[in-house]
C-alpha atoms as a PDB file:
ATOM      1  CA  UNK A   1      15.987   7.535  13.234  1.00  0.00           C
ATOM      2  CA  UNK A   2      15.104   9.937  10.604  1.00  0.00           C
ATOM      3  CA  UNK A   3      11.630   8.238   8.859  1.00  0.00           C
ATOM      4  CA  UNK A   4       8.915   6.056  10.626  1.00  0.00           C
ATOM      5  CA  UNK A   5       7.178   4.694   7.372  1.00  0.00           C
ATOM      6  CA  UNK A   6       3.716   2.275   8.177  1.00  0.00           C
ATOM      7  CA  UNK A   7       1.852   0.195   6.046  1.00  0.00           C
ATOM      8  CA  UNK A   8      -1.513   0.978   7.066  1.00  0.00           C
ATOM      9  CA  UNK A   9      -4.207  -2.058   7.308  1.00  0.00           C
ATOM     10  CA  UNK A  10      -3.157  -4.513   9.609  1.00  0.00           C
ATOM     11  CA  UNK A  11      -0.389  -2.619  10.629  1.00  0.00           C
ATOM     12  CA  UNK A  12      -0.854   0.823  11.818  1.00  0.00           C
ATOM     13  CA  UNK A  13      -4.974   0.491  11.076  1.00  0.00           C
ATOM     14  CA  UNK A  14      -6.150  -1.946  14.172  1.00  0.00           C
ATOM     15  CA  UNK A  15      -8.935  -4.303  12.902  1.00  0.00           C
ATOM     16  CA  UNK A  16     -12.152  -2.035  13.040  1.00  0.00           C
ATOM     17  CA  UNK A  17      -9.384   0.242  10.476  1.00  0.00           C
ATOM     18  CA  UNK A  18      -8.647   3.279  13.386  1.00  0.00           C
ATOM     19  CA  UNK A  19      -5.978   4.372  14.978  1.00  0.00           C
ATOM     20  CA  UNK A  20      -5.480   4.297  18.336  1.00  0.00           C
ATOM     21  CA  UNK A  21      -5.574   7.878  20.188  1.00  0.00           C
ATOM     22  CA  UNK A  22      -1.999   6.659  22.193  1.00  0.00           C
ATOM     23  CA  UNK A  23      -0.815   5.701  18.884  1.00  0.00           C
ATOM     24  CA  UNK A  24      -1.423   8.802  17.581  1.00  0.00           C
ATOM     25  CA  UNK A  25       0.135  10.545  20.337  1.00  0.00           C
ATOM     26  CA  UNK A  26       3.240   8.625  20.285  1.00  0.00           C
ATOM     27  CA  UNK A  27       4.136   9.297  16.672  1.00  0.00           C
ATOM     28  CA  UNK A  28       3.134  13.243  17.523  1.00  0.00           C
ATOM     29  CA  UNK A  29       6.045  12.507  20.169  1.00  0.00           C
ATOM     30  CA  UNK A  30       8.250  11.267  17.617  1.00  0.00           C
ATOM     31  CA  UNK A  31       7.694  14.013  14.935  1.00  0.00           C
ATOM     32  CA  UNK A  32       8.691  16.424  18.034  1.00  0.00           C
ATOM     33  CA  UNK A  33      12.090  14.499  18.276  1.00  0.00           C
ATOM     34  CA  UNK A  34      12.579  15.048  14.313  1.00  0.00           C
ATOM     35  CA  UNK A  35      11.238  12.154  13.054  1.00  0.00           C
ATOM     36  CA  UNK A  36       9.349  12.258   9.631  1.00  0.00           C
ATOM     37  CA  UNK A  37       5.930  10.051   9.375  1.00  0.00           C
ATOM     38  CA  UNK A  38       5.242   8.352   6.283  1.00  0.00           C
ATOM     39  CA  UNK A  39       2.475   6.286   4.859  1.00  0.00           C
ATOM     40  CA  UNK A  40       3.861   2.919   2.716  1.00  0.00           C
ATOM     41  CA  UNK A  41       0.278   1.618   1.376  1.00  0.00           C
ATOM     42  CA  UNK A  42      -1.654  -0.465  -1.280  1.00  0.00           C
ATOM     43  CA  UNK A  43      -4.572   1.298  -0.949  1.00  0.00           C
ATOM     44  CA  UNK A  44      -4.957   4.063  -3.586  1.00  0.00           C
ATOM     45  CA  UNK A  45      -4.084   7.911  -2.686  1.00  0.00           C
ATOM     46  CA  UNK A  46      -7.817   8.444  -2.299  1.00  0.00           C
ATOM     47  CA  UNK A  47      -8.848   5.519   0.039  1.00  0.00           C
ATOM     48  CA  UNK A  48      -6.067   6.782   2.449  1.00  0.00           C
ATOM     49  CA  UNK A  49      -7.186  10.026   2.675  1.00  0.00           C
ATOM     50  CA  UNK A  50      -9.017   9.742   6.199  1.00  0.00           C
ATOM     51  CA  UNK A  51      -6.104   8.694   7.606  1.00  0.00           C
ATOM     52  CA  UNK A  52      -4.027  10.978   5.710  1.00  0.00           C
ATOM     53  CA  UNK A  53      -6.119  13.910   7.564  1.00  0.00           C
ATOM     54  CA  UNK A  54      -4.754  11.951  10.994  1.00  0.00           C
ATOM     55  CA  UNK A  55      -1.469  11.310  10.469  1.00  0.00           C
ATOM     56  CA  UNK A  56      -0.299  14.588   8.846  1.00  0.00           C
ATOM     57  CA  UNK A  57       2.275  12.770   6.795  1.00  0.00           C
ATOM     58  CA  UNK A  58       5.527  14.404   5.539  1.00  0.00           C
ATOM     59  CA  UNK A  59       5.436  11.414   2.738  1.00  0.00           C
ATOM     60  CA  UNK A  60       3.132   9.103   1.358  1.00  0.00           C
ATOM     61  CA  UNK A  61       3.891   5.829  -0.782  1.00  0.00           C
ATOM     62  CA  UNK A  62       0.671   4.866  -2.362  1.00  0.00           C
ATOM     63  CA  UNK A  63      -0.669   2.225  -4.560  1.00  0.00           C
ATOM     64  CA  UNK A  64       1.806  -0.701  -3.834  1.00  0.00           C
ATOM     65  CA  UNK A  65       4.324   2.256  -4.921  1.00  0.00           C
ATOM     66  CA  UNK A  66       3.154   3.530  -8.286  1.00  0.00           C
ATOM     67  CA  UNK A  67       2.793   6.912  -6.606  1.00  0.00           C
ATOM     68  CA  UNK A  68       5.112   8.580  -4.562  1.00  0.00           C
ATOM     69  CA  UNK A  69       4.803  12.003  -3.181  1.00  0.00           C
ATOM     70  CA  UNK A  70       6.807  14.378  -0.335  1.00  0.00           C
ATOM     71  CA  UNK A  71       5.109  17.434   1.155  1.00  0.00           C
ATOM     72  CA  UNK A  72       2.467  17.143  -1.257  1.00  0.00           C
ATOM     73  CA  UNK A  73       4.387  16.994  -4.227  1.00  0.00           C
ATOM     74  CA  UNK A  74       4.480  13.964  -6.850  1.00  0.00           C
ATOM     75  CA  UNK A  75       8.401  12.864  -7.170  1.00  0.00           C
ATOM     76  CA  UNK A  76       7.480   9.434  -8.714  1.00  0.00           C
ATOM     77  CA  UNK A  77       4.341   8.093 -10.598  1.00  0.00           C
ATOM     78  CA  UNK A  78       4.760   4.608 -13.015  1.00  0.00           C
ATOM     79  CA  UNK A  79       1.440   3.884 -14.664  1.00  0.00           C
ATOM     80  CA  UNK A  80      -0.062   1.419 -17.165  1.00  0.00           C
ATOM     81  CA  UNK A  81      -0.824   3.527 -20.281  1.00  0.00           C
ATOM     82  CA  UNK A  82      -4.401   4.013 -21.173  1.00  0.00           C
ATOM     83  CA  UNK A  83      -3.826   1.674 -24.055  1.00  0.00           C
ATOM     84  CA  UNK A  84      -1.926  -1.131 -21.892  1.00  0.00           C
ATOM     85  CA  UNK A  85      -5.205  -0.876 -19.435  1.00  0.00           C
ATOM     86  CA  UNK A  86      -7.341  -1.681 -22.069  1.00  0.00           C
ATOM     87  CA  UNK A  87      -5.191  -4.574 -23.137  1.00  0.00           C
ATOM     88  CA  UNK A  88      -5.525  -5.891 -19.741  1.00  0.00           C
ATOM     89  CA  UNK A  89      -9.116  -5.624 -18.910  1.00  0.00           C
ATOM     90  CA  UNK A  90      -9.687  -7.789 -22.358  1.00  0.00           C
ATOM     91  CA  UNK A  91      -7.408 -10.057 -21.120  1.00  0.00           C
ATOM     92  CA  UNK A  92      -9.202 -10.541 -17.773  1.00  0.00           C
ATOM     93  CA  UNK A  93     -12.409 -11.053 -19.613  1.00  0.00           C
ATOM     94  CA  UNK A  94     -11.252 -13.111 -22.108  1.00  0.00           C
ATOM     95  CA  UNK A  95      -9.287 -15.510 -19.327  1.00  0.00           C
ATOM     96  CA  UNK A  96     -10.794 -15.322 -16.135  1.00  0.00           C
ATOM     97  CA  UNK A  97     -14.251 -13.897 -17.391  1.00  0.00           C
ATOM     98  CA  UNK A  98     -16.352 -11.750 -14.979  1.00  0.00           C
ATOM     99  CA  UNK A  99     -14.907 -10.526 -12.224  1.00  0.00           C
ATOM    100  CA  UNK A 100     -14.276  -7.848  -9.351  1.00  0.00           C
ATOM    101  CA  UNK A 101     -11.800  -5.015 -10.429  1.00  0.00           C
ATOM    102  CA  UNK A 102     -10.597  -2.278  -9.371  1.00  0.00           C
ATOM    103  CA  UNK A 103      -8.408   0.600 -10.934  1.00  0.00           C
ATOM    104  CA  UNK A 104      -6.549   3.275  -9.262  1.00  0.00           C
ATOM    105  CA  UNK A 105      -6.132   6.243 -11.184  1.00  0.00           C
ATOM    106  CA  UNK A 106      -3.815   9.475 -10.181  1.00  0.00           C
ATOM    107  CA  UNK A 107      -7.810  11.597  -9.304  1.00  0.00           C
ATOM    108  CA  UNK A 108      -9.780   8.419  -8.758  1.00  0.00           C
ATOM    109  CA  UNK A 109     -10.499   5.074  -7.760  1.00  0.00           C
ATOM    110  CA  UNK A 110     -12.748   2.509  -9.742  1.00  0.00           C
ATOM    111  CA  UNK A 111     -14.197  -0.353  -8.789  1.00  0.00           C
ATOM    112  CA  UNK A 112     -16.852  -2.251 -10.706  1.00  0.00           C
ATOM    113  CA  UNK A 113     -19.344  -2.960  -8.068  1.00  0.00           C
ATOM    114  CA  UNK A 114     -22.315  -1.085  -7.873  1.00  0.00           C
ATOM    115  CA  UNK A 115     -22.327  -0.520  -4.012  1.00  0.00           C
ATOM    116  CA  UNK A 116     -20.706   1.854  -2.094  1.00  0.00           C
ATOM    117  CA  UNK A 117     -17.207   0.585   0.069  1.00  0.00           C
ATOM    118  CA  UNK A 118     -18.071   3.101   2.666  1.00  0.00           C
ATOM    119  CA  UNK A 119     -21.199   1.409   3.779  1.00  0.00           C
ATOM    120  CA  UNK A 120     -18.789  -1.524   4.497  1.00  0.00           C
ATOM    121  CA  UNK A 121     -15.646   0.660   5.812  1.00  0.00           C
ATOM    122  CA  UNK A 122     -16.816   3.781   7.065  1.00  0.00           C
ATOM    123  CA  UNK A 123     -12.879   5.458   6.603  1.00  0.00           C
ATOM    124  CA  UNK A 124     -12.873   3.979   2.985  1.00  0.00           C
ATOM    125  CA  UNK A 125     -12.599   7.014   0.724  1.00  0.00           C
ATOM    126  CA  UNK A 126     -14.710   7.296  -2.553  1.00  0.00           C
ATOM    127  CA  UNK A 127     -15.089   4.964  -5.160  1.00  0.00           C
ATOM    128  CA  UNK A 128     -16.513   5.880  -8.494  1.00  0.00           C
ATOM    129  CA  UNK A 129     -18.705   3.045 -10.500  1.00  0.00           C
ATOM    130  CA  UNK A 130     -17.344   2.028 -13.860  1.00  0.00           C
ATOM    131  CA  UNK A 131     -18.194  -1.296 -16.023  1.00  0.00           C
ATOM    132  CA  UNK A 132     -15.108  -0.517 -17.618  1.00  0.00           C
ATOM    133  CA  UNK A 133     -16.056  -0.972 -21.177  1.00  0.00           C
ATOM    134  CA  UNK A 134     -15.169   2.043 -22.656  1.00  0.00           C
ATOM    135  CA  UNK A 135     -12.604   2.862 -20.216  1.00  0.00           C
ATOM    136  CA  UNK A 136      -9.403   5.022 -21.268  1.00  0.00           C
ATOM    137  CA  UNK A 137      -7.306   6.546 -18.821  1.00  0.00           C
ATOM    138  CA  UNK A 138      -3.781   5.659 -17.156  1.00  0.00           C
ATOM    139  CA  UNK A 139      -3.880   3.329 -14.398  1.00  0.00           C
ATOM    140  CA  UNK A 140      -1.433   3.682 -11.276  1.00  0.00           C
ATOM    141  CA  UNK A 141      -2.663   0.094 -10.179  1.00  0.00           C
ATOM    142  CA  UNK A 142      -5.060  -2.624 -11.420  1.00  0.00           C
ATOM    143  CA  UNK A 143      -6.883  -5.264  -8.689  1.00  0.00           C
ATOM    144  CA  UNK A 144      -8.682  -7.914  -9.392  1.00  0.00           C
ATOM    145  CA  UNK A 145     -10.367 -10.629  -7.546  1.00  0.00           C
ATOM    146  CA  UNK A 146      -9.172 -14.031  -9.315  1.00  0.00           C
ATOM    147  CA  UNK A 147     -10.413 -17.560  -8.812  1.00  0.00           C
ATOM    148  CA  UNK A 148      -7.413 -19.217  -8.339  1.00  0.00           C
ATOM    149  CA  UNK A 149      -3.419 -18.915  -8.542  1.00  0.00           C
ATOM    150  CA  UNK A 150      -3.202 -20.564 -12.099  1.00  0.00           C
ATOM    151  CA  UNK A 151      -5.407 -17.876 -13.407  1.00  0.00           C
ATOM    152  CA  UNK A 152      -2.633 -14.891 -12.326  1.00  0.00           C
ATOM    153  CA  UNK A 153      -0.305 -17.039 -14.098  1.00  0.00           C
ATOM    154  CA  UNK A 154      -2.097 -16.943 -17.288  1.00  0.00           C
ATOM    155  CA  UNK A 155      -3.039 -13.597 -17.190  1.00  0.00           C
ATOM    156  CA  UNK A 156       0.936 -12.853 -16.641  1.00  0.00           C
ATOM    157  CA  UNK A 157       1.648 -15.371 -19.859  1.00  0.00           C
ATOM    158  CA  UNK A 158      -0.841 -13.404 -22.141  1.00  0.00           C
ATOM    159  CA  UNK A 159      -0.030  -9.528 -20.702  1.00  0.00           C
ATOM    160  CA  UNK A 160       3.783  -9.897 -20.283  1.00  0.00           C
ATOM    161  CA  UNK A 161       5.709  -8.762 -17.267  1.00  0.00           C
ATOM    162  CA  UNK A 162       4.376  -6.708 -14.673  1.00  0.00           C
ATOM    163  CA  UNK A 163       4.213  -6.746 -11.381  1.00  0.00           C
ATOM    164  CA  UNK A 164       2.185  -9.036  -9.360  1.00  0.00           C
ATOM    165  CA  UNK A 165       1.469  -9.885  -5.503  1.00  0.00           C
ATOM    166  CA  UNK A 166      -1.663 -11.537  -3.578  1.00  0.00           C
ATOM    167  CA  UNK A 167      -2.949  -9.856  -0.335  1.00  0.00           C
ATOM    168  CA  UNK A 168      -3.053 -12.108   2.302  1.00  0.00           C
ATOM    169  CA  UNK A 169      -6.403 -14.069   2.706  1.00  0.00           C
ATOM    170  CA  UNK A 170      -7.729 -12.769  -0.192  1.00  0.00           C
ATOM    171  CA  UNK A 171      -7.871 -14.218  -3.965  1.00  0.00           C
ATOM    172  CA  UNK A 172      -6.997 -10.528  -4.683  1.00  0.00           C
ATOM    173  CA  UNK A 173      -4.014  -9.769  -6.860  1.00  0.00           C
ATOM    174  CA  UNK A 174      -2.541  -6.138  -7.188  1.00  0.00           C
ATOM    175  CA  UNK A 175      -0.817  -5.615 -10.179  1.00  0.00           C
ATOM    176  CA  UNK A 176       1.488  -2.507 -10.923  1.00  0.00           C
ATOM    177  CA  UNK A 177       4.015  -1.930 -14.020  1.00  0.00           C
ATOM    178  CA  UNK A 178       6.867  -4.339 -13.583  1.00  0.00           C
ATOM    179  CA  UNK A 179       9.325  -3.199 -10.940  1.00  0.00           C
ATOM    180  CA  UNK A 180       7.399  -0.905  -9.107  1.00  0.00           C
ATOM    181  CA  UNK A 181       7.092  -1.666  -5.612  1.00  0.00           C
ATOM    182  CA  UNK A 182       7.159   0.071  -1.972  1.00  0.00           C
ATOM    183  CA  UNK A 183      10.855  -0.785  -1.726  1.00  0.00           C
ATOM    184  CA  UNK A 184      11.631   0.245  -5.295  1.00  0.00           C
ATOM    185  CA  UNK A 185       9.958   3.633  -4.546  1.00  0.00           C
ATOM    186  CA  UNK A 186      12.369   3.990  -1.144  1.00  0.00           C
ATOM    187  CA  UNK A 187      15.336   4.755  -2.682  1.00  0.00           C
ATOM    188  CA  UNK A 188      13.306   7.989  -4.923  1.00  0.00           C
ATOM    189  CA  UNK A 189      12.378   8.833  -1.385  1.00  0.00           C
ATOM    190  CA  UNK A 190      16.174   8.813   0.633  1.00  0.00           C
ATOM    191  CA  UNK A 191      17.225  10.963  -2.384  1.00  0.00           C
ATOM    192  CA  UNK A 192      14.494  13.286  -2.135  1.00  0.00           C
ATOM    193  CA  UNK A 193      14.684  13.723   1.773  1.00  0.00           C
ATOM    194  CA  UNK A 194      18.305  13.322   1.731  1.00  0.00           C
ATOM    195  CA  UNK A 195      18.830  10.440   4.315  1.00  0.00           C
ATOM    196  CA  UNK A 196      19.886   6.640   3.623  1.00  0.00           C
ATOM    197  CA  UNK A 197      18.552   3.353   4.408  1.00  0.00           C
ATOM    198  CA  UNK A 198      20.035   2.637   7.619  1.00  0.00           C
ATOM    199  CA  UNK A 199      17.710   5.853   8.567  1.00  0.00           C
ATOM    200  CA  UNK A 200      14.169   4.159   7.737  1.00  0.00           C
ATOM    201  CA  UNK A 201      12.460   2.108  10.193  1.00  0.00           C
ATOM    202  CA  UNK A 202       9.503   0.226   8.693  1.00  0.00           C
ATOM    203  CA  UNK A 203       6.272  -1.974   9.854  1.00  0.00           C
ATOM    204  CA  UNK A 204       4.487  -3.922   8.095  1.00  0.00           C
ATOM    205  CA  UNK A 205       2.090  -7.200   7.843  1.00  0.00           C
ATOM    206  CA  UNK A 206       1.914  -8.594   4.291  1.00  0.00           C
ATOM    207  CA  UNK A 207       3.109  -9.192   1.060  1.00  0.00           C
ATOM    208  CA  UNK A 208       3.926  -6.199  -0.652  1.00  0.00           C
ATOM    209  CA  UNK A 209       5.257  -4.804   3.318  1.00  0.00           C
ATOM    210  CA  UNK A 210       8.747  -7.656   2.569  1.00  0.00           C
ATOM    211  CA  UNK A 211      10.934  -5.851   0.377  1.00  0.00           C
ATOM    212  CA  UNK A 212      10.288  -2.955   2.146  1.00  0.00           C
ATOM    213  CA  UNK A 213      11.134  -4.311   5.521  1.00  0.00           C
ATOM    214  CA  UNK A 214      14.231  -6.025   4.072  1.00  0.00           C
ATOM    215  CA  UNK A 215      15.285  -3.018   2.815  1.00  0.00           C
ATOM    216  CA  UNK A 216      15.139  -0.518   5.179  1.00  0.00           C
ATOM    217  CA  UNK A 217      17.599   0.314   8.429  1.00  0.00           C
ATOM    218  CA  UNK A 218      15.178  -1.412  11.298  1.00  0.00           C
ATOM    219  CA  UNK A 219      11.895  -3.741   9.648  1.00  0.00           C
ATOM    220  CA  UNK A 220       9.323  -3.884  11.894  1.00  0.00           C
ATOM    221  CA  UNK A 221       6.714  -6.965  11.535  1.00  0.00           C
ATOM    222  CA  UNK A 222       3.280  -6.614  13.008  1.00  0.00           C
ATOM    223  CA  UNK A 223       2.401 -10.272  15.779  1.00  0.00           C
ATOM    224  CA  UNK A 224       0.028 -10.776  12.959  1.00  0.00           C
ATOM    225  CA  UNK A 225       1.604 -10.338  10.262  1.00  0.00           C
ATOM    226  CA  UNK A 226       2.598 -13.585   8.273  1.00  0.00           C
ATOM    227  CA  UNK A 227       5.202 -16.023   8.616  1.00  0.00           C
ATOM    228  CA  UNK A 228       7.430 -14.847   5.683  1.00  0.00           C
ATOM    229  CA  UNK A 229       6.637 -11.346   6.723  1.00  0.00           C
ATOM    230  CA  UNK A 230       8.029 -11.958  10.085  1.00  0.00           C
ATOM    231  CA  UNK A 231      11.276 -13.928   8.844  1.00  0.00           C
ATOM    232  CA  UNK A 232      12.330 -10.637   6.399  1.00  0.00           C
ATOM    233  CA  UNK A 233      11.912  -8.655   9.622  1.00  0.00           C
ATOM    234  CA  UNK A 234      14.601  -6.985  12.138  1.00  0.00           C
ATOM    235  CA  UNK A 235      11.648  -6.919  14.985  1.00  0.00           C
ATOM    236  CA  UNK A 236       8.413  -8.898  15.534  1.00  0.00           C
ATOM    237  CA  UNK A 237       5.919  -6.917  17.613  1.00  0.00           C
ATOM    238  CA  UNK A 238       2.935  -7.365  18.823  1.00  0.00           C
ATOM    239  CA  UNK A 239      -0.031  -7.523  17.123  1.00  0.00           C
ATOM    240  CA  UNK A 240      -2.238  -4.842  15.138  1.00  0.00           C
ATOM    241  CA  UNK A 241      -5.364  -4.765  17.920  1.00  0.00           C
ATOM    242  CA  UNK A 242      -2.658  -3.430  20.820  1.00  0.00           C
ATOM    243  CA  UNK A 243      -0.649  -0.464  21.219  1.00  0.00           C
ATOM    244  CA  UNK A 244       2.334  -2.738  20.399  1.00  0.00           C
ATOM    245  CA  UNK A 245       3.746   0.250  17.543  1.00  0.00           C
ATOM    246  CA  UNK A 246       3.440   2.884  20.397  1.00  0.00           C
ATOM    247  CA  UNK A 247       4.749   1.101  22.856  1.00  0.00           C
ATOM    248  CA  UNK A 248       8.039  -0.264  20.477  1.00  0.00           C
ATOM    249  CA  UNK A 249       8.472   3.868  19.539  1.00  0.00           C
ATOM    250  CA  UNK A 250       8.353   4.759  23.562  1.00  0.00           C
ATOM    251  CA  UNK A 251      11.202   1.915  24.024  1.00  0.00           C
ATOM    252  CA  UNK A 252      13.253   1.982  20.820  1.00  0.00           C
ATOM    253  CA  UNK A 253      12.870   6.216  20.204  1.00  0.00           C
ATOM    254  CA  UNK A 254      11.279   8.182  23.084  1.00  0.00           C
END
């Protein structure tokens, strides 16, 4: 196997969002055997920086795949313009009216609630305030905390197509530029590093983790994760609060 790629919360994050030391151990292990560690995440560039600094990845998929980059270079960004942004954020207003948003920008991450994430998630990395009504720069990724199902679907009518996904046991939707994805950023990747498919394992929980897992050589699903995360999956592991990943990487690679 040439690339262990994670999904980090639920997944490689255990509840309390560390890492277990033996974890962390094990995929030092497997980087000594030749494998490359890579980071396949939602979260924005800057809220995965803490575990960026523990990981050491060789790659890093970030923001549901709008940004892609290898040995700290960027081989693949797909934003909303400033423009299309703007369009959207009306649209939010003028559908679903006031609600919780955040924007993920290539330097920053917005959010427009006036207290800080890190007093909630101590590894969360930093979030700048914004009301949004004069905002005007590109967006990598646009969340926002919806009321119901019907209201993604309207939003979707009005904007046009993009793409859009729910995280699980949330009424938060991620939306990216249509087609971009963590699978549709793998194949950028396998070019890049020059390795194929059947190369990749994966692990993931949720959602946005199915493509990905279909995708890829081996897909690993978390004992967690959810019932149509487990049936695109090669492997169902344990759960996320166990060393189930290190212990699969001792049998399957070490």
């Amino acid at each position: 196997m040439k690339l262990l790629l994670f999904d980090l919360d639920d997944t490689l994050l255990r509840s309390d969002k560390t890492i277990s030391a033996h974890t962390l151990s094990v995929l030092n292990r497997c980087r000594e055997k030749g494998c490359l560690i890579g980071i396949s995440t939602s979260r924005s560039f800057q809220n995965a920086q803490a575990f960026v600094g523990m990981l050491c990845p060789e790659l890093i998929i970030s923001s549901g795949g709008a940004l892609v980059q290898y040995q700290n270079h960027i081989i693949l960004q797909a934003a909303f313009s400033a423009e299309e942004v703007h369009r959207f954020l009306r649209l939010v207003d003028e559908i679903c009216g006031k609600c919780d948003v955040t924007i993920d920008t290539l330097e920053t991450h917005y959010w427009n609630k006036i207290f800080d994430p890190a007093l909630v998630e101590a590894n969360w990395g930093e979030s700048v305030y914004s009301d949004f009504s004069d905002f005007s720069e590109p967006a990598l990724k646009i969340c926002v905390e919806l009321k119901a199902e019907a209201e993604k679907d309207r939003l979707l009518a009005a904007y046009g197509p993009c793409d859009a996904i729910r995280f699980a046991g949330t009424n938060w939707y991620k939306f990216t530029k249509q087609g971009v994805t963590k699978e549709a950023a793998i194949p950028v990747l396998c070019k890049a590093l020059g390795i194929t498919l059947g190369e990749i394992t994966a692990f993931g929980d949720d959602v946005p983790d199915i493509g990905m897992l279909r995708l890829c050589g081996t897909g690993v699903a978390m004992g967690n994760a959810l019932a149509e995360v487990k049936a695109a999956a090669t492997v169902v592991i344990g759960d996320n609060n166990t060393e189930s990943i290190a212990d699969y990487l001792e049998q399957t690679l070490l």
